[in-house]
Structure formats: structure tokens, C-alpha cells
N, C-alpha and C. Protein backbone atom coordinates (compact mmCIF):
# COMPACT_ATOMS: atom_id res chain seq x y z
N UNK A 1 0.26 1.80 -71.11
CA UNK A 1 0.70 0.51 -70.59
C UNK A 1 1.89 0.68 -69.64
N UNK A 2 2.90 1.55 -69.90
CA UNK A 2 3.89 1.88 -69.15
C UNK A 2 3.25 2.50 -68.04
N UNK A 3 2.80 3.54 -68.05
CA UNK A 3 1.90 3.89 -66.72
C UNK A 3 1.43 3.81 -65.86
N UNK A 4 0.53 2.42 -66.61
CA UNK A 4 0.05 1.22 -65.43
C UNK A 4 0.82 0.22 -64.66
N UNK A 5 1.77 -0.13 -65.64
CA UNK A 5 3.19 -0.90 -65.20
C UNK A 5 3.31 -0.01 -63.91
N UNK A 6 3.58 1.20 -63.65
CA UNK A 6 4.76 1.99 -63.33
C UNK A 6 3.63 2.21 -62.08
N UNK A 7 2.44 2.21 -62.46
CA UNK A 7 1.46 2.54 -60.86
C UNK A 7 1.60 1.11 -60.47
N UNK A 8 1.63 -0.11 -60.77
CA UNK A 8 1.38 -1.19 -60.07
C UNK A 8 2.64 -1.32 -59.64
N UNK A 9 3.82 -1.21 -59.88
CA UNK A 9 5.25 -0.73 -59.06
C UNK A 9 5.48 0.07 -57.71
N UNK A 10 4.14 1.53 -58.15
CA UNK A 10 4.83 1.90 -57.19
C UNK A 10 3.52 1.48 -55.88
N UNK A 11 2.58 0.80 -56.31
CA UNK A 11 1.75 0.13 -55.90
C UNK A 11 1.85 -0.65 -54.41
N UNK A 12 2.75 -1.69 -55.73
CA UNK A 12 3.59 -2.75 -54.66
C UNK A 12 4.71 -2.14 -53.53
N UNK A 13 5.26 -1.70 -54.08
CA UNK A 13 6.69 -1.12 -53.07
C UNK A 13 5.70 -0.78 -51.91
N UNK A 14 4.67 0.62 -52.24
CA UNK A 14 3.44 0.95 -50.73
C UNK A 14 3.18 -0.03 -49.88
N UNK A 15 2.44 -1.19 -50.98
CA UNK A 15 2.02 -2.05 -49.92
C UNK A 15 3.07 -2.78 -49.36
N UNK A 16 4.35 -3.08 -49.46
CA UNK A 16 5.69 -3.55 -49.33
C UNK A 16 5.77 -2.81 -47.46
N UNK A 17 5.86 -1.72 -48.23
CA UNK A 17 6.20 -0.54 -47.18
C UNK A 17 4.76 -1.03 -46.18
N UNK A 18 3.77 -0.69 -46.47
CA UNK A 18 2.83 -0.77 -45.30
C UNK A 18 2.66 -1.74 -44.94
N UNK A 19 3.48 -3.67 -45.54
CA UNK A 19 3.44 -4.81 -44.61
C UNK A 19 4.64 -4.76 -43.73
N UNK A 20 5.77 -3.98 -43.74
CA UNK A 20 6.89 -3.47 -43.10
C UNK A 20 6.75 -3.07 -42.04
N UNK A 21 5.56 -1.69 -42.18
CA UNK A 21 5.29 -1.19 -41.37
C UNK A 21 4.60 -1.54 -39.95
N UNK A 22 3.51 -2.57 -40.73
CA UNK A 22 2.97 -3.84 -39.95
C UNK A 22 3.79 -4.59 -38.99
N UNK A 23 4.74 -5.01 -39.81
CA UNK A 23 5.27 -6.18 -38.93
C UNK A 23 6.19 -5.41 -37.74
N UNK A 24 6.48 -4.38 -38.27
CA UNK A 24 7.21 -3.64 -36.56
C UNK A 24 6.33 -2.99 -35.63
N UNK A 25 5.08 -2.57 -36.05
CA UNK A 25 3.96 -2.46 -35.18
C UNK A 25 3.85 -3.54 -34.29
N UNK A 26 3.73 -4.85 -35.07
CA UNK A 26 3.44 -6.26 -34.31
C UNK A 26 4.34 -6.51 -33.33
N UNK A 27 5.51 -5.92 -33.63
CA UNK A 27 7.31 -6.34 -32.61
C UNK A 27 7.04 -5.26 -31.77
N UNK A 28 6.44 -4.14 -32.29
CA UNK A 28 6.40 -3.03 -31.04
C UNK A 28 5.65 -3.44 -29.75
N UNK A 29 4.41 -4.12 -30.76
CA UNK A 29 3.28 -4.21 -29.93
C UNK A 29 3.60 -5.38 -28.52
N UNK A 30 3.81 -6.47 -29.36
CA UNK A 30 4.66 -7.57 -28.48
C UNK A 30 5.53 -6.88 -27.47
N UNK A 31 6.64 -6.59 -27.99
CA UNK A 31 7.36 -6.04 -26.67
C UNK A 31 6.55 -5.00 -25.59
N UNK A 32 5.74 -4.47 -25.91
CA UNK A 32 5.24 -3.93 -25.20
C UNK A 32 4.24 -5.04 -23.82
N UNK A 33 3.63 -5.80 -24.78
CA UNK A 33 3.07 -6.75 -23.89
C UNK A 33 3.96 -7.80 -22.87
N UNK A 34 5.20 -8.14 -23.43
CA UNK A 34 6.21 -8.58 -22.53
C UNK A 34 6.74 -7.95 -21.58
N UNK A 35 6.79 -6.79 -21.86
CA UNK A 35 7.22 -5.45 -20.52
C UNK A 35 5.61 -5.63 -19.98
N UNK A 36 4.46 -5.22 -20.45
CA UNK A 36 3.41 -5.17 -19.61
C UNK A 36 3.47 -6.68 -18.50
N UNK A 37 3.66 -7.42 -19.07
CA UNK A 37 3.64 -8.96 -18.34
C UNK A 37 4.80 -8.87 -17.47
N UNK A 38 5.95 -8.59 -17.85
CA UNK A 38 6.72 -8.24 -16.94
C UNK A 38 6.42 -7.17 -15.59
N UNK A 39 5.94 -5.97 -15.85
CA UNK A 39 5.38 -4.91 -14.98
C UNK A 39 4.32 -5.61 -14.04
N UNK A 40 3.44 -6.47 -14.50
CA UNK A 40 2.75 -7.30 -13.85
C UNK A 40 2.93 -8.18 -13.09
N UNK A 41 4.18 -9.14 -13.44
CA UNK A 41 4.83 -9.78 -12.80
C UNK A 41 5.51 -9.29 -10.91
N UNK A 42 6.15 -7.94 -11.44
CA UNK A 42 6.89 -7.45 -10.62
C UNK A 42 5.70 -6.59 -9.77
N UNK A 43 4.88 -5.82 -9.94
CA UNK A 43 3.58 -5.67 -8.90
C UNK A 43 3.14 -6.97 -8.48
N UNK A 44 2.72 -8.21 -8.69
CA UNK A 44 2.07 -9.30 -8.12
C UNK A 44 2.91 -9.70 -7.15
N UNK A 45 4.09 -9.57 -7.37
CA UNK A 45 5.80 -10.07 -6.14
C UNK A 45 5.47 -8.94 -5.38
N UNK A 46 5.07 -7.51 -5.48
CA UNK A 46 5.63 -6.57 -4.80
C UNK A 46 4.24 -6.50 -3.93
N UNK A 47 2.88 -6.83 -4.70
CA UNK A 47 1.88 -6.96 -3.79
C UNK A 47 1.78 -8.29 -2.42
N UNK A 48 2.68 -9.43 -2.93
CA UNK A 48 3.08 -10.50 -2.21
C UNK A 48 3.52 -9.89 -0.85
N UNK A 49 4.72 -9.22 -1.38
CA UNK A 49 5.74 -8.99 -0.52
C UNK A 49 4.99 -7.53 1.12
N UNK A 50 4.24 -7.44 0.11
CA UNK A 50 3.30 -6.21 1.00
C UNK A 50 2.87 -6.80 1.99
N UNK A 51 1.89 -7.85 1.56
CA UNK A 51 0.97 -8.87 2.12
C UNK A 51 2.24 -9.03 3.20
N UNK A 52 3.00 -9.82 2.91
CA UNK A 52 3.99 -10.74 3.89
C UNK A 52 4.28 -9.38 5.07
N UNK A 53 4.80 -8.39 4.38
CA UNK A 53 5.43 -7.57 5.62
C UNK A 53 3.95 -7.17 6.33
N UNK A 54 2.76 -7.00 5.98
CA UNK A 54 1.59 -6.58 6.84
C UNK A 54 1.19 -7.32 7.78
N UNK A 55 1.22 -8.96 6.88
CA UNK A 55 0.96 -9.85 8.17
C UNK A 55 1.90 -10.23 9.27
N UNK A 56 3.40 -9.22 8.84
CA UNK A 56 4.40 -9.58 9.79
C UNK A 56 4.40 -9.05 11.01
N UNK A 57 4.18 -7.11 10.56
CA UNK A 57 3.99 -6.25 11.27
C UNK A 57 2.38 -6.57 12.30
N UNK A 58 1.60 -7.26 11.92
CA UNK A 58 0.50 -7.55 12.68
C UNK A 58 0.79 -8.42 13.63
N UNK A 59 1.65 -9.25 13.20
CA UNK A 59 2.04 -10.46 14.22
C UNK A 59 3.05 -9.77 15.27
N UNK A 60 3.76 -8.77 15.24
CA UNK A 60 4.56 -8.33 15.76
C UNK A 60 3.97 -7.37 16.76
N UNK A 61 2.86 -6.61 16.63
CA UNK A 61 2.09 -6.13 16.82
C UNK A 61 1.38 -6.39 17.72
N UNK A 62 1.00 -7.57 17.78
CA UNK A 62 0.35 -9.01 18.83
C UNK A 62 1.17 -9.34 19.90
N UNK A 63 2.36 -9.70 19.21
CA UNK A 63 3.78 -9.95 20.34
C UNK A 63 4.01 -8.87 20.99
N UNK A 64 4.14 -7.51 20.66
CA UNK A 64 4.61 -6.17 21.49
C UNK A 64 3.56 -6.23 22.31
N UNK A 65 1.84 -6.34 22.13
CA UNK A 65 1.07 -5.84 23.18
C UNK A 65 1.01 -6.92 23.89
N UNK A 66 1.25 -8.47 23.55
CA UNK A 66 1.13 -9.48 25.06
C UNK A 66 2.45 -9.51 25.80
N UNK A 67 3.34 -8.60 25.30
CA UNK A 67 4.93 -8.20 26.18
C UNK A 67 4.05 -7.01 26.78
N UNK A 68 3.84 -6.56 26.56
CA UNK A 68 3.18 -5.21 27.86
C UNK A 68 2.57 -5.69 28.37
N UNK A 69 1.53 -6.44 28.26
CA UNK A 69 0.39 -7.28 29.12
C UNK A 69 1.43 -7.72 30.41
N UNK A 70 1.93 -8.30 29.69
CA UNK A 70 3.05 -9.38 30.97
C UNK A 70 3.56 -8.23 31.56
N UNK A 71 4.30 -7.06 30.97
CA UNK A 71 5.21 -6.03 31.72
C UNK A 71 4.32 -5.29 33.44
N UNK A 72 2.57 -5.27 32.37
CA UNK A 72 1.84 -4.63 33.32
C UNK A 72 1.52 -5.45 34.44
N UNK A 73 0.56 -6.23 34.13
CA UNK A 73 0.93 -7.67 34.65
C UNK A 73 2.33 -7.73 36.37
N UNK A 74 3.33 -8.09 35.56
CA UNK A 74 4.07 -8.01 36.52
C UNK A 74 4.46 -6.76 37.85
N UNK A 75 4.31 -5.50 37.05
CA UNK A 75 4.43 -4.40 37.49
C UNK A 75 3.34 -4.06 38.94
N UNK A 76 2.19 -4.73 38.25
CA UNK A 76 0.96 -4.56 39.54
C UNK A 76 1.12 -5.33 40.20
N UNK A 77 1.80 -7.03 40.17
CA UNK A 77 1.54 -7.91 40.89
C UNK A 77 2.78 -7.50 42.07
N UNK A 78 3.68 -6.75 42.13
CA UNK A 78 4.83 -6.48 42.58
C UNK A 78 4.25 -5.18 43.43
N UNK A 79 3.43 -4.51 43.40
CA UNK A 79 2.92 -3.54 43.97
C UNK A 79 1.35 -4.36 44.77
N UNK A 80 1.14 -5.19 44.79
CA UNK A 80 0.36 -6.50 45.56
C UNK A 80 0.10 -5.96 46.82
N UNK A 81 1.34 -5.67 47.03
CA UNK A 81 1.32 -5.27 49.08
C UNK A 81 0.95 -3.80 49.80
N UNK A 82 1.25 -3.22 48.55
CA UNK A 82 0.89 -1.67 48.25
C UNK A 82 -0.15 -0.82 48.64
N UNK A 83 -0.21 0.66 49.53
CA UNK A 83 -1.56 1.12 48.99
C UNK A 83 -1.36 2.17 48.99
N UNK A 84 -1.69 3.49 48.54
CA UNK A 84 -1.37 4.30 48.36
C UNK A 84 -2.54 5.60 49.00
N UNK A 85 -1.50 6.45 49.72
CA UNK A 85 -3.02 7.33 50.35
C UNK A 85 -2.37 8.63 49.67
N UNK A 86 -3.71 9.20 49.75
CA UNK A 86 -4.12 10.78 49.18
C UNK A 86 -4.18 11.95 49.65
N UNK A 87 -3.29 12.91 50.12
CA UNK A 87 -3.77 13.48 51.13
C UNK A 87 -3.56 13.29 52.56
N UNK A 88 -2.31 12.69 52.61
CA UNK A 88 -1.68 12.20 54.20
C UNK A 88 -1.04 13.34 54.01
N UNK A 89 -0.50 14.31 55.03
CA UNK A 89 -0.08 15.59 55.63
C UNK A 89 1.22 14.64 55.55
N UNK A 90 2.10 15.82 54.98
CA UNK A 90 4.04 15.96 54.82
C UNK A 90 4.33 15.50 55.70
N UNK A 91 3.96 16.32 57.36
CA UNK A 91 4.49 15.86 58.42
C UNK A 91 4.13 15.11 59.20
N UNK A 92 3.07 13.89 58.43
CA UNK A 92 2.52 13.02 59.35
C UNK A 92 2.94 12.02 59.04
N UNK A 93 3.45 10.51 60.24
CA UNK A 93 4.95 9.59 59.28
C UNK A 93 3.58 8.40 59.32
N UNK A 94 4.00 7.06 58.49
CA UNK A 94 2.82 6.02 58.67
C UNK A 94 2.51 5.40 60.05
N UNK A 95 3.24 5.47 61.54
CA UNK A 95 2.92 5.47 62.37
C UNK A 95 1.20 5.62 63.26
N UNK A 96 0.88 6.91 62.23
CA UNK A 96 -0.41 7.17 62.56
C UNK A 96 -1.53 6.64 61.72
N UNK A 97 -1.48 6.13 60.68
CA UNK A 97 -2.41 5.46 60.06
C UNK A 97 -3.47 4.35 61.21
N UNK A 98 -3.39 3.89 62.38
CA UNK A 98 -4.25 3.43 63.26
C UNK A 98 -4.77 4.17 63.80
N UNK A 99 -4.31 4.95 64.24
CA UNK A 99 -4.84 6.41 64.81
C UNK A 99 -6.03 6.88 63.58
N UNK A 100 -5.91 7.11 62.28
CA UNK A 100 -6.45 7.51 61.68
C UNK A 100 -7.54 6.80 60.78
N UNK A 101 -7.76 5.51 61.36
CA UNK A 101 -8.50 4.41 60.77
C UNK A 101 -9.24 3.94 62.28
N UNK A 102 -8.73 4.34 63.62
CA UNK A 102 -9.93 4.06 64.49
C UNK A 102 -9.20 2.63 65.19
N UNK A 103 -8.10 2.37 64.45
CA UNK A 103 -7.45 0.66 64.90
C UNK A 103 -6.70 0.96 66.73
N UNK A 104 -6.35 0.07 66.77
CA UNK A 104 -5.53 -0.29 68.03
C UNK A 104 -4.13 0.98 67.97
N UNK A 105 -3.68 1.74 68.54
CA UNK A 105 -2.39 2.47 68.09
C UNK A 105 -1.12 1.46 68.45
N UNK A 106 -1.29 0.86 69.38
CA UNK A 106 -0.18 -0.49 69.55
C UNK A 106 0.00 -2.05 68.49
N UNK A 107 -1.21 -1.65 67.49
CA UNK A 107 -1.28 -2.77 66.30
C UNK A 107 -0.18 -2.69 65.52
N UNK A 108 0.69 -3.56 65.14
CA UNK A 108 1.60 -3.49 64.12
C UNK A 108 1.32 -3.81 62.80
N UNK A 109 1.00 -3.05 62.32
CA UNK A 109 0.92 -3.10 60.48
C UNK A 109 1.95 -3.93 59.72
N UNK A 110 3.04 -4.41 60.33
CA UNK A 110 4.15 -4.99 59.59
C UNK A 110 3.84 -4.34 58.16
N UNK A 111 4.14 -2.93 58.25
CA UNK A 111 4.98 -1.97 57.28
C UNK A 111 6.30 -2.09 56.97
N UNK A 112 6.95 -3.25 55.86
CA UNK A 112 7.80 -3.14 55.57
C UNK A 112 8.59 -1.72 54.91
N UNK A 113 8.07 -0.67 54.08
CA UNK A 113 8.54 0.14 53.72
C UNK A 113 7.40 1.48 53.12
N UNK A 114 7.65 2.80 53.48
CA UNK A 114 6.76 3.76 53.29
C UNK A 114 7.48 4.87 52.67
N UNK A 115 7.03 5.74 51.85
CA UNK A 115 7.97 6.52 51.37
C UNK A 115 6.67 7.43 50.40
N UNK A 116 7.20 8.86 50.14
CA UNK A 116 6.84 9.97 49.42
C UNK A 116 6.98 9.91 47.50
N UNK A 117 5.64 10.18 47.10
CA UNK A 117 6.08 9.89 45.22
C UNK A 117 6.96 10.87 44.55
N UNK A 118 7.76 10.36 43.82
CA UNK A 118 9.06 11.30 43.50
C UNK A 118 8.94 12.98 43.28
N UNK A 119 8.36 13.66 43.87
CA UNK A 119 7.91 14.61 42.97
C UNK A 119 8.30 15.68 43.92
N UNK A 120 8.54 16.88 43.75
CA UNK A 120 8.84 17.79 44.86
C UNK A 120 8.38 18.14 45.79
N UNK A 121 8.98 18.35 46.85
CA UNK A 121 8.29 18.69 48.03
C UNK A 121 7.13 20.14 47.86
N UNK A 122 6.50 20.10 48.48
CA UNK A 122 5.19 20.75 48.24
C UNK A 122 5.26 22.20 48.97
N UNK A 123 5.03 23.67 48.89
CA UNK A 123 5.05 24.57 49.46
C UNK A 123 4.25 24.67 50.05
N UNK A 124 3.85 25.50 51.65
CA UNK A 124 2.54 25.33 52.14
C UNK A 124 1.79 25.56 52.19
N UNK A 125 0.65 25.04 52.29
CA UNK A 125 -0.72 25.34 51.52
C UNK A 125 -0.99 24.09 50.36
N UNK A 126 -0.04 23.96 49.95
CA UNK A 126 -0.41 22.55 48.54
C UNK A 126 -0.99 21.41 48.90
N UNK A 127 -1.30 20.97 47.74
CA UNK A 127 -1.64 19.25 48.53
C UNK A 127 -0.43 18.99 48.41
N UNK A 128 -0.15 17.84 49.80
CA UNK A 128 0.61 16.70 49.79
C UNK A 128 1.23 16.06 48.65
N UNK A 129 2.30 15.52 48.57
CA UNK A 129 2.33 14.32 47.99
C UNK A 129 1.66 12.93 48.15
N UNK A 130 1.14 12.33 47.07
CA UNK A 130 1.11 10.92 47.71
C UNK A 130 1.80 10.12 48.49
N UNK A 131 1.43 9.23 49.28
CA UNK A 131 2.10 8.55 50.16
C UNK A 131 2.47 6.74 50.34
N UNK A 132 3.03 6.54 50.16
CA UNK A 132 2.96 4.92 49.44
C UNK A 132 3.28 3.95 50.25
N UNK A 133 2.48 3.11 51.01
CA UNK A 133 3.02 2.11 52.00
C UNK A 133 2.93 0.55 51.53
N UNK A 134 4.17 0.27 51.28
CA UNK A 134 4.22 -1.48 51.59
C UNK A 134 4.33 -2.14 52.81
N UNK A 135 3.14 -3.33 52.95
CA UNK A 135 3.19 -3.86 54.01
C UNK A 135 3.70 -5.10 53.53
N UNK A 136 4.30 -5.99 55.07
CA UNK A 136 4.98 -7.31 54.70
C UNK A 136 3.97 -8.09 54.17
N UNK A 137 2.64 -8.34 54.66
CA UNK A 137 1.53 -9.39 54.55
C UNK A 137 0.31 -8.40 53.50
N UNK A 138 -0.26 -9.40 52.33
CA UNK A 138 -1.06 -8.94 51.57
C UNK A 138 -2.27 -9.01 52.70
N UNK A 139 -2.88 -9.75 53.69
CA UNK A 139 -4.00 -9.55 54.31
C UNK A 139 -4.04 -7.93 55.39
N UNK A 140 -2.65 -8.09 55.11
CA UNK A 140 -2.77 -6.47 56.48
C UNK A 140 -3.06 -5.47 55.68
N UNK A 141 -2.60 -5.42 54.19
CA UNK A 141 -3.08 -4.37 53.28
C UNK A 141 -4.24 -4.15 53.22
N UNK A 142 -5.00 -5.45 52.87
CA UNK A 142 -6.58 -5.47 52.52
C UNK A 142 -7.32 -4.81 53.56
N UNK A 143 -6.74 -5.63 55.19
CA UNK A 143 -7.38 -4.70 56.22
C UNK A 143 -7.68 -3.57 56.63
N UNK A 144 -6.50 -2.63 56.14
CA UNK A 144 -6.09 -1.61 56.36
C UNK A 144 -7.45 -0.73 54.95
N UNK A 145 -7.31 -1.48 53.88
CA UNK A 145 -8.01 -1.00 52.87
C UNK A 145 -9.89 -1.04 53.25
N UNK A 146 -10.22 -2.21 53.68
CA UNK A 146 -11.33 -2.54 53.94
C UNK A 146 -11.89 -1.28 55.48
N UNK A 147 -11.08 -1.42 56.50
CA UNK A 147 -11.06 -0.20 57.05
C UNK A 147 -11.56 1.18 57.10
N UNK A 148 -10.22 1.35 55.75
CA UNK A 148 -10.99 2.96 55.27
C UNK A 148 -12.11 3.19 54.49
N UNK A 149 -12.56 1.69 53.59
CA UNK A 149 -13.84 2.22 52.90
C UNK A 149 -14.96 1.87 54.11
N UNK A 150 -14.68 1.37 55.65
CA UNK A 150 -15.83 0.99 56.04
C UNK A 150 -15.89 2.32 57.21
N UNK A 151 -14.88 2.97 57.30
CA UNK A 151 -14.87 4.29 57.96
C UNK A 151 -15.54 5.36 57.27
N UNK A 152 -15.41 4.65 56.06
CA UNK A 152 -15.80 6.22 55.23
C UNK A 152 -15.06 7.18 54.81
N UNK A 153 -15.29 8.10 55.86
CA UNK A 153 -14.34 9.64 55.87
C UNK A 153 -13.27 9.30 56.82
N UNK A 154 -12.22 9.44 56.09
CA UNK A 154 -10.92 9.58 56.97
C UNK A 154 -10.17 11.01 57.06
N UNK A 155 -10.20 11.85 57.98
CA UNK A 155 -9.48 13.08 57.91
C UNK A 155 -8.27 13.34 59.07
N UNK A 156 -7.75 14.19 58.85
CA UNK A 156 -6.34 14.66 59.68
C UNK A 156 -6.78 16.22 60.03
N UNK A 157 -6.67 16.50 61.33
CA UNK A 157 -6.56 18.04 61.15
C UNK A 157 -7.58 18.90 60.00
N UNK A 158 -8.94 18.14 59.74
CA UNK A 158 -9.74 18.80 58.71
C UNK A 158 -8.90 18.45 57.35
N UNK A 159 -8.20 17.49 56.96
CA UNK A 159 -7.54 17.71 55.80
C UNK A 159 -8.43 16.08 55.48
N UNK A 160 -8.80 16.05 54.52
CA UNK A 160 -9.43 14.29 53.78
C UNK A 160 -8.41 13.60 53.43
N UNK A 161 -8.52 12.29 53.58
CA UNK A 161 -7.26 11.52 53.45
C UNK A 161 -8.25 9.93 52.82
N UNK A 162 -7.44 9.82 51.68
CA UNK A 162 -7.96 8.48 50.86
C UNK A 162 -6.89 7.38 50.64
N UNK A 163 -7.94 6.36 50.93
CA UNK A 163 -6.64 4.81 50.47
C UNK A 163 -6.88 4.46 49.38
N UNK A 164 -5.66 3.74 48.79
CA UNK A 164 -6.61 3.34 47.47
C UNK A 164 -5.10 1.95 46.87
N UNK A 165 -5.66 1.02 46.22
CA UNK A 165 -4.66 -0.14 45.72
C UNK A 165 -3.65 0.71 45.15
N UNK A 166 -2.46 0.52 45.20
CA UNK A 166 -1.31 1.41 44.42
C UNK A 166 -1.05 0.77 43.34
N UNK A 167 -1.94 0.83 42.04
CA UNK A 167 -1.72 0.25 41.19
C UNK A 167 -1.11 0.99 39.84
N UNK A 168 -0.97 0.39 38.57
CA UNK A 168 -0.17 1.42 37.51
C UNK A 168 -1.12 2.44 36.62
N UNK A 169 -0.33 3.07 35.92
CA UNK A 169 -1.41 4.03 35.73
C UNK A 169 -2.10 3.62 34.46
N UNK A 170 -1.59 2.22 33.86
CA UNK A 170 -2.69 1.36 32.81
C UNK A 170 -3.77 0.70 33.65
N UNK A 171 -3.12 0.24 34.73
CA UNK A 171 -4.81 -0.29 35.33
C UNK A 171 -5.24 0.36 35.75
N UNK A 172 -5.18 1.85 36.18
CA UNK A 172 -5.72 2.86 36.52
C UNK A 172 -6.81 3.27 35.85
N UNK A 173 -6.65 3.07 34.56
CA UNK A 173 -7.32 4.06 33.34
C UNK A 173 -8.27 2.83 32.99
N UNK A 174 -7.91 1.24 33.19
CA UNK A 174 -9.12 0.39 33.03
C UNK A 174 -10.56 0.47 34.21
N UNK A 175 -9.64 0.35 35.33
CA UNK A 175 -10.76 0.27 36.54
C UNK A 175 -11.73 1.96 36.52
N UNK A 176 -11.29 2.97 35.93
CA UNK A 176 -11.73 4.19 35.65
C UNK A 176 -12.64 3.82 35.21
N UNK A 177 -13.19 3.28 33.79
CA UNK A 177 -13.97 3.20 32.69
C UNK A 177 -15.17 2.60 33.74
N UNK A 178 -15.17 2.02 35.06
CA UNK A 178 -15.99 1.44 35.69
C UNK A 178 -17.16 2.44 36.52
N UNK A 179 -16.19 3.69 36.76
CA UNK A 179 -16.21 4.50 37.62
C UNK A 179 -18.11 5.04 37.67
N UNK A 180 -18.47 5.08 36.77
CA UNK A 180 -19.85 5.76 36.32
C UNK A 180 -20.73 4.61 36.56
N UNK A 181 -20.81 3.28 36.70
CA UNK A 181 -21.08 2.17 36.92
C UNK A 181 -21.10 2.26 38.29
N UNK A 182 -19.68 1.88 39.02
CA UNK A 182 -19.59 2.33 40.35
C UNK A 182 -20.49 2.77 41.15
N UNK A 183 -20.61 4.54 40.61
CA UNK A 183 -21.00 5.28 41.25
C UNK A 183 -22.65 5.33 41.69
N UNK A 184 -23.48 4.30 40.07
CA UNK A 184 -24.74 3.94 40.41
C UNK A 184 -25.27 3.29 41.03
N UNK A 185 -24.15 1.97 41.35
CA UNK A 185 -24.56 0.68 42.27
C UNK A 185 -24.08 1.61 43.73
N UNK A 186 -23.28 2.19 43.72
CA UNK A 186 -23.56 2.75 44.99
C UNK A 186 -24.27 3.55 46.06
N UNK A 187 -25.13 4.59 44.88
CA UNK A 187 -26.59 5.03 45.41
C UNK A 187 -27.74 4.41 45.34
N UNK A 188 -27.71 2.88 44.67
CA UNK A 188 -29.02 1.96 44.69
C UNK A 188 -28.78 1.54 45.91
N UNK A 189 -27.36 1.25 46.47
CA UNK A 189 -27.08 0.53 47.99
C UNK A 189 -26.55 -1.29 47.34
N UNK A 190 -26.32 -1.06 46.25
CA UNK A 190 -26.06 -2.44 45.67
C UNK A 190 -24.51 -2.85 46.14
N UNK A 191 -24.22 -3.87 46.48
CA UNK A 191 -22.96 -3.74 46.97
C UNK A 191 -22.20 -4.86 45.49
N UNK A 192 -20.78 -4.13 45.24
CA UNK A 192 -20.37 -4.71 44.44
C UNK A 192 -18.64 -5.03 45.00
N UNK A 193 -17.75 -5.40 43.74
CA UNK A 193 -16.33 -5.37 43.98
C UNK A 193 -15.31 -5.85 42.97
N UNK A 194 -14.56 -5.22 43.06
CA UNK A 194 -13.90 -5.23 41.85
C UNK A 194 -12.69 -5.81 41.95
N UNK A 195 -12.24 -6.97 41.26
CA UNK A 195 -11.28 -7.65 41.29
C UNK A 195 -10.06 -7.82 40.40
N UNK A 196 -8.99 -8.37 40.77
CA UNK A 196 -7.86 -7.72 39.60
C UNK A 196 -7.97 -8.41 38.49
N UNK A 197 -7.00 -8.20 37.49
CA UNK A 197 -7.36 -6.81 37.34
C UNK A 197 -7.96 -5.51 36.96
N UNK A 198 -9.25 -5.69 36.19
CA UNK A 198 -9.91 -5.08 36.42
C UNK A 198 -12.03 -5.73 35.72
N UNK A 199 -11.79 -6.49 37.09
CA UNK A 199 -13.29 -7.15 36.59
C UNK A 199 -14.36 -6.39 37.71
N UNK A 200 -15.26 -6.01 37.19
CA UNK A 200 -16.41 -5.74 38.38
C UNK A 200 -17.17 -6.98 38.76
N UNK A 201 -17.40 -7.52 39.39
CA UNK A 201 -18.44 -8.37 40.11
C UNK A 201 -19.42 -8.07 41.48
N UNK A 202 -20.68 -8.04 41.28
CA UNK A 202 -21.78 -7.63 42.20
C UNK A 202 -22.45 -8.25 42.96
């Protein structure tokens, strides 16, 4: 009888002990789920906050490339009067450009300003530098342009000499992408033209 007493004692105290044990499992467990909810909390803000700076950086993104648009934009429209030849000889000044297009030599180009691309002077034998002429009037440019593609071949002394819009070297690389296009409508005899800044129309 004592025995049994003494097992149902130490019985109880066990199960004592293993509802003890329980109930700080349950506090463990809880806190754990309040930190998990918490951890959750603070990823859902931090995934927010992601979101916000991605759609910021996109918008910003948008704004930087229609500020270049405009930069380019402006940059070509300022070079308007511009044309740029290829292959004009060092020692030949823009004076002769009528001479070399077949025009009047007493025609005045109203060439406001002509000048060499920054780059070093050339040893002999090299090509040229490019050659860059602004005229006062956008129609004397065009003329001058329309000219050389209706001459064709323009040469100096056996040397080839090309006109071409003096434009930047972003619209450069658009009107390029045309180039293979170009080159087909021009052996069908298709006549086309390309307008700024860089649309083909046929």
C-alpha cells in the first residue's frame, strides 16, 4: 500500500513536471510565432519598400532617357545648317566646294563658318580630316547636299570626296540601321528619303 502510495506520488510530480514542461513549450512556441510574425512583418515593409525604390528608379530612368532625347534633339537641331564632307584635301579651303560640285565659282554659299574636326593634323599620305561647313541659310545646305548626291562622284585630284548631314553620333547609329534597306531601294531604282530624325519614307 505504501508502494503504491509512493508510485502514484512520484507519478504525479512526472506528470506535474511534464504539464510544466508543456506549458513552456507553448511560451516557447508562441514567442517564436510572434518573432515569426514579426520577421514577416518586417520582409512585407522591406518588400514594399523594394517595390517603391524599383518603381522609382524606373521612373527616373524614363526621365534620364527623355533628358537625352531633348539633349540629342537639341544638339542636331543646332547643327541644322551643317554638312560635313569626307575626304576634302588639308589644303583645299571651302572656297572650292563650287568648283567641286560643277556650281557657278562666283556663287556665294553664305558660309558662315568652316573649320577641321578636332583631331590631329594628318601626316602625308593619310586621310584627311573631316571638314565641317556651316552655312547661314538651311536651303543653301540642302542645295549644296542635293548637288552632291545628284553629281554622284565628287573627286579632287583623284581623291573621293563625300557630303553628308553633320549630324550626332546617336543619330548616326539610328539612320545606320536603315543602311541595308537603303542600299536595296537603291538598286531596284526606287527612290526614297529620309527625314529627321530618322524616318525613311519612299
Amino acid at each position: 500500500s505504501e508502494g503504491m502510495s509512493r508510485d502514484i506520488k512520484n507519478m504525479y510530480a512526472l506528470l506535474q513536471k511534464v504539464a510544466g514542461d508543456i506549458e513552456s513549450l507553448k511560451e516557447t512556441v508562441q514567442n517564436m510565432g510572434n518573432r515569426l510574425s514579426t520577421a514577416e512583418d518586417r520582409i512585407s515593409t522591406a518588400e514594399d519598400q523594394i517595390q517603391q525604390l524599383e518603381s522609382g528608379m524606373q521612373d527616373l530612368g524614363k526621365k534620364l532617357e527623355a533628358a537625352l532625347t531633348k539633349v540629342h534633339d537639341l544638339e542636331n537641331r543646332s547643327r541644322r545648317n551643317n554638312i560635313r564632307i569626307v575626304g576634302f584635301p588639308e589644303n583645299v579651303e571651302e572656297e572650292k566646294i563650287p568648283e567641286l560640285l560643277g556650281l557657278e565659282s562666283s556663287m556665294d554659299l553664305d558660309i558662315e563658318q568652316a573649320h577641321r574636326t578636332l583631331a590631329p593634323r594628318p601626316a602625308p599620305g593619310q586621310h584627311p580630316r573631316a571638314f565641317v561647313v556651316r552655312f547661314l541659310k538651311f536651303q543653301m545646305k540642302e542645295l549644296v547636299l542635293r548637288t552632291a548626291r545628284a553629281k554622284g562622284t565628287v573627286k579632287w585630284n583623284e581623291s573621293g570626296i563625300h557630303f553628308f548631314p553633320d549630324l550626332s553620333r546617336e543619330l548616326q547609329a539610328k539612320r545606320q540601321r536603315f543602311a541595308g534597306v537603303c542600299r536595296r531601294l537603291r538598286d531596284k531604282g526606287v527612290r526614297y528619303r529620309m527625314f529627321y530624325p530618322a524616318v525613311l519614307k519612299i
